[in-house]
C-alpha atoms as a PDB file:
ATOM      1  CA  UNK A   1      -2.196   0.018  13.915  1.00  0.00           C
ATOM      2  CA  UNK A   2       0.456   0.056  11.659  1.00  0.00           C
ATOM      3  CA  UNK A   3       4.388   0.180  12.270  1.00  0.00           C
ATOM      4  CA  UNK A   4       6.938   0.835   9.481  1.00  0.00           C
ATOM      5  CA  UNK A   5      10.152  -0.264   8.725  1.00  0.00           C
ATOM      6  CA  UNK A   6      12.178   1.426   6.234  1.00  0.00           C
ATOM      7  CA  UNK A   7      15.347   0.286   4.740  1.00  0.00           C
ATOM      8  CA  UNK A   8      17.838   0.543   1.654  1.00  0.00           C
ATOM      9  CA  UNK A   9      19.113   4.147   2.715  1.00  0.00           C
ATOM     10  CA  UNK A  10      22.941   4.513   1.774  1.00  0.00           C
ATOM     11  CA  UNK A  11      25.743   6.877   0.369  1.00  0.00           C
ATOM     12  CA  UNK A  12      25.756   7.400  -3.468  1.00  0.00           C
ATOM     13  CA  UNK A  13      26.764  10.104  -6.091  1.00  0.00           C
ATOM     14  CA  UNK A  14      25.197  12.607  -7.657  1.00  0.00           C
ATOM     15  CA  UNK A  15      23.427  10.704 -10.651  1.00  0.00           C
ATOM     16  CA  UNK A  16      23.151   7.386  -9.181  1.00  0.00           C
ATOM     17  CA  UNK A  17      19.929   5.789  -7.635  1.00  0.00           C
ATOM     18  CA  UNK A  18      18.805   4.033  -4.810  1.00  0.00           C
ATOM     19  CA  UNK A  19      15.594   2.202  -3.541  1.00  0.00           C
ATOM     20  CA  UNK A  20      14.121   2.333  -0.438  1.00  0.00           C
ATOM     21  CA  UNK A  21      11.474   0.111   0.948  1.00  0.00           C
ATOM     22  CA  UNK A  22       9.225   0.023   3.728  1.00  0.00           C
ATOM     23  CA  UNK A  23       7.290  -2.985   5.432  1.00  0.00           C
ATOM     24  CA  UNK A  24       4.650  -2.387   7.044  1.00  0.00           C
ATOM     25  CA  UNK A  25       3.436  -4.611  10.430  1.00  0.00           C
ATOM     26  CA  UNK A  26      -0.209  -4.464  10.433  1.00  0.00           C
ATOM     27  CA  UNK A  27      -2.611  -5.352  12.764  1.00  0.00           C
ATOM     28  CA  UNK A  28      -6.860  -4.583  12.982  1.00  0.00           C
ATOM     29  CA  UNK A  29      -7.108  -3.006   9.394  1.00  0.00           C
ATOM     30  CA  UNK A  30      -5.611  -5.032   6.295  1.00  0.00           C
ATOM     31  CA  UNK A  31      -2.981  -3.085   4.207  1.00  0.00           C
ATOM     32  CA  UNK A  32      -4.754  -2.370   1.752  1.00  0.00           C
ATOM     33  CA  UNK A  33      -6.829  -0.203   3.705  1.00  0.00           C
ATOM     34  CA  UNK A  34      -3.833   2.319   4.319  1.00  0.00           C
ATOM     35  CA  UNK A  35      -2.450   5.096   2.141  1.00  0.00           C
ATOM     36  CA  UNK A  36       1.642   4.833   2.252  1.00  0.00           C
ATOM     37  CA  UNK A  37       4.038   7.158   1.622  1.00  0.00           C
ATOM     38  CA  UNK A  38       7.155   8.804   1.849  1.00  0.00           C
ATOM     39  CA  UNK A  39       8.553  12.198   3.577  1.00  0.00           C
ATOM     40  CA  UNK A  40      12.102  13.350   4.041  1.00  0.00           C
ATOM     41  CA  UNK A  41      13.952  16.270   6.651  1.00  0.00           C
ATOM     42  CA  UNK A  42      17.326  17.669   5.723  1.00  0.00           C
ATOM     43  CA  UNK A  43      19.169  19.353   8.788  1.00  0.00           C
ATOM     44  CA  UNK A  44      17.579  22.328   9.692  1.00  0.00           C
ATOM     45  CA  UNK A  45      14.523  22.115   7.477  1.00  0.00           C
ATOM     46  CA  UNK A  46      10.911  20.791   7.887  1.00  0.00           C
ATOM     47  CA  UNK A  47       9.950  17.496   6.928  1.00  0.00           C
ATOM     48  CA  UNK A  48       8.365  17.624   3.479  1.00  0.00           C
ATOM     49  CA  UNK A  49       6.449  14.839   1.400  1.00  0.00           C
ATOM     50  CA  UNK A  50       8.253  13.458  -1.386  1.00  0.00           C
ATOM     51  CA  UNK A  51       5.524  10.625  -2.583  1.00  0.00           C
ATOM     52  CA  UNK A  52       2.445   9.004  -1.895  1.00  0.00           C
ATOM     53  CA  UNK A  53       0.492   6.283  -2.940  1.00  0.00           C
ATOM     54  CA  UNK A  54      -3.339   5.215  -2.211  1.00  0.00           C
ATOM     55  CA  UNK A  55      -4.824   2.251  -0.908  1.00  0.00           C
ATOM     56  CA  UNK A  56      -5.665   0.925  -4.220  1.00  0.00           C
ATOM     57  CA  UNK A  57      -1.941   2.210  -5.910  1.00  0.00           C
ATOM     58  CA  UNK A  58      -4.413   4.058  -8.453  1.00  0.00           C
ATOM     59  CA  UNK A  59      -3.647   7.674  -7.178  1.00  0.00           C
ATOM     60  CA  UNK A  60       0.249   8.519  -6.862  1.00  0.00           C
ATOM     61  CA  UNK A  61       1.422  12.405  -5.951  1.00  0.00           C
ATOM     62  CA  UNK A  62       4.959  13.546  -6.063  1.00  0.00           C
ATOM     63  CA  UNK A  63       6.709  16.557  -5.273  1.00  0.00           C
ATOM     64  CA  UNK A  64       7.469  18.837  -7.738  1.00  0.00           C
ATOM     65  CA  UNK A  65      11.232  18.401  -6.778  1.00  0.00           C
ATOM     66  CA  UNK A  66      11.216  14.500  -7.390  1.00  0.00           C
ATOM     67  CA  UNK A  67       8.771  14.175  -9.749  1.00  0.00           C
ATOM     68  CA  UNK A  68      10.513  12.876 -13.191  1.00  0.00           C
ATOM     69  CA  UNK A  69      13.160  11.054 -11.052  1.00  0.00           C
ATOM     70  CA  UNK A  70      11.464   8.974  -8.596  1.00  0.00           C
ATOM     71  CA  UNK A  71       9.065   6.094  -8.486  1.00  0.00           C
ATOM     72  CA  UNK A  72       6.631   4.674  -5.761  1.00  0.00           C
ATOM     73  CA  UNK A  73       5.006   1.613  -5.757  1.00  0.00           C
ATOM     74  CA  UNK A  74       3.145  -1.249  -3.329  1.00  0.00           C
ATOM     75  CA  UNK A  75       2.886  -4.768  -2.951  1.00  0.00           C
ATOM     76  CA  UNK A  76       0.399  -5.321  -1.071  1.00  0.00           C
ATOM     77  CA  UNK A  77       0.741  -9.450   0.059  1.00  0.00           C
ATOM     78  CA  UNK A  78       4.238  -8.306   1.033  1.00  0.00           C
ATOM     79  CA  UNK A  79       3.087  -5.058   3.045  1.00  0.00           C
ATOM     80  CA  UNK A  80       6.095  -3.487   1.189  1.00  0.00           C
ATOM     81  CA  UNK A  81       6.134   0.503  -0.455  1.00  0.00           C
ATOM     82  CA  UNK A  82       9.260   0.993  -2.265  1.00  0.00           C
ATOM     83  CA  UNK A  83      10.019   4.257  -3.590  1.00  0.00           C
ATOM     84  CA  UNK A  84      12.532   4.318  -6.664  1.00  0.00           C
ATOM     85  CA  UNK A  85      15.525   7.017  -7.015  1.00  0.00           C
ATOM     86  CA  UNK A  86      17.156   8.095  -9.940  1.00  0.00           C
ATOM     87  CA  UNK A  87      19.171  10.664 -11.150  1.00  0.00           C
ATOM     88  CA  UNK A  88      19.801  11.628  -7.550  1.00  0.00           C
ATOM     89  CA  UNK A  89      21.202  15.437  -6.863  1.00  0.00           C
ATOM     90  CA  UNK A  90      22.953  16.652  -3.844  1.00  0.00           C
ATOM     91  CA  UNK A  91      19.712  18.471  -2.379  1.00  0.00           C
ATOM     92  CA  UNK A  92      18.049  14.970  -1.773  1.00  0.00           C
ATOM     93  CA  UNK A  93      20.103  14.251   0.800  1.00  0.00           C
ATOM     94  CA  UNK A  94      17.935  13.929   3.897  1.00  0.00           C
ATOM     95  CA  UNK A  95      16.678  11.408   6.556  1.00  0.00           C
ATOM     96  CA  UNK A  96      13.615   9.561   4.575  1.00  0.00           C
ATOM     97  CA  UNK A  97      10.482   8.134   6.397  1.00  0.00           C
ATOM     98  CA  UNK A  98       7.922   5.866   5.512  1.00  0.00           C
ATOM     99  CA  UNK A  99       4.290   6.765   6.455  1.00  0.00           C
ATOM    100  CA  UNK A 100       0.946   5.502   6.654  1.00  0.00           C
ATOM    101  CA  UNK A 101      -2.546   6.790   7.196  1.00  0.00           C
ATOM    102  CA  UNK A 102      -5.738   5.185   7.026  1.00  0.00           C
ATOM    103  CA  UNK A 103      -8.262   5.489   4.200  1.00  0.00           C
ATOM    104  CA  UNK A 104     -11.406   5.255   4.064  1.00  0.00           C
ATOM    105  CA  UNK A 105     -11.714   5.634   0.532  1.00  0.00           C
ATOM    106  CA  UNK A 106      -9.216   5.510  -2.750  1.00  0.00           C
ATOM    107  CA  UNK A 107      -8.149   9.099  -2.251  1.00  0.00           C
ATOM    108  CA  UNK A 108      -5.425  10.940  -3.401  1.00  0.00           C
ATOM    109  CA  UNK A 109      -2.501  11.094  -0.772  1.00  0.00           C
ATOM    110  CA  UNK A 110      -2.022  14.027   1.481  1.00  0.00           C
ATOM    111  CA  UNK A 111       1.219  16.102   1.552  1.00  0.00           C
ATOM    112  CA  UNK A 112       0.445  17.439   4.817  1.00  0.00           C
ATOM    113  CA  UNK A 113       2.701  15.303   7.221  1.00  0.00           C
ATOM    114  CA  UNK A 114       0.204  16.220   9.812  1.00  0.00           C
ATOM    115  CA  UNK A 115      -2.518  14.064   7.760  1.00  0.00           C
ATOM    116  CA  UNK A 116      -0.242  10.740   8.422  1.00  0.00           C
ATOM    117  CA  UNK A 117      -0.761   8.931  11.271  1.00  0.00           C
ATOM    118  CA  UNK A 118       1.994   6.347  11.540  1.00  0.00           C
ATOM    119  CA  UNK A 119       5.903   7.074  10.718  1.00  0.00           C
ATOM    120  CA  UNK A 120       9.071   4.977  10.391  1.00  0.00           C
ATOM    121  CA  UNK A 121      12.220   5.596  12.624  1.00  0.00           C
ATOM    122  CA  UNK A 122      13.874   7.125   8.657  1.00  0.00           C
ATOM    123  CA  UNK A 123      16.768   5.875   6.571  1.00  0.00           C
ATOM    124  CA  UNK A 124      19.297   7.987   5.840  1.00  0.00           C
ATOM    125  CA  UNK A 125      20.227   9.062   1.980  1.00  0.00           C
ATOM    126  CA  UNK A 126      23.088  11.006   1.702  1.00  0.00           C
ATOM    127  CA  UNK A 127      24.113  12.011  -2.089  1.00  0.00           C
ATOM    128  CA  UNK A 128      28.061  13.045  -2.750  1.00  0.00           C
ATOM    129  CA  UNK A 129      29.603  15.028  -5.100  1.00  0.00           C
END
């Protein structure tokens, strides 16, 4: 079982960046054993994957739309994925979640949201003009 927490949502401008983490409570399975990552869902739209990270933090996917501009990383004795945001553009405004999934191997992450198992409560980002 895993719960996570995210936090560090806000309001910035266009251009600025932000970093969100997420702590993960863990119980049964270690960490380490978990693939994290991070989705987001504008109003009105489907929640889509932004970035994920394996077990190991040696596989790392991004969207095409963030790629170039954000950054996501693990500690794993502090249960923590933190997802860097730069350069930040009115169209990344959205409610972001933190997700987990278990792994059974170093795999690359999934952008399916239906291939994560456990989801944050989301952090809003909202990007002004």
């Amino acid at each position: 079982q895993v719960q996570p927490v995210e936090s560090g949502g806000g309001l910035v401008q266009a251009g600025g960046s932000l970093r969100l983490s997420c702590t993960a409570s863990v119980s049964g399975y270690s960490f380490d054993r978990y693939a994290m990552g991070w989705f987001r869902q504008a109003p009105g739209k489907e929640r889509e994957f932004v970035a994920g990270i394996s077990r190991s933090g040696r596989a790392i996917a991004y969207s095409d739309s963030v790629k170039g501009r954000f950054t996501i990383s693990r500690v794993g004795a502090e249960n923590t994925v933190t997802v860097d945001m730069n350069s930040l553009k009115l169209e990344d405004t959205a409610v972001y979640y933190c997700a987990a999934t278990f792994a059974s191997w170093d795999k690359r992450p999934a952008s399916s949201p239906t291939e994560w198992s456990y989801w944050g409560r989301g952090t809003q980002v909202t990007v002004s003009a």
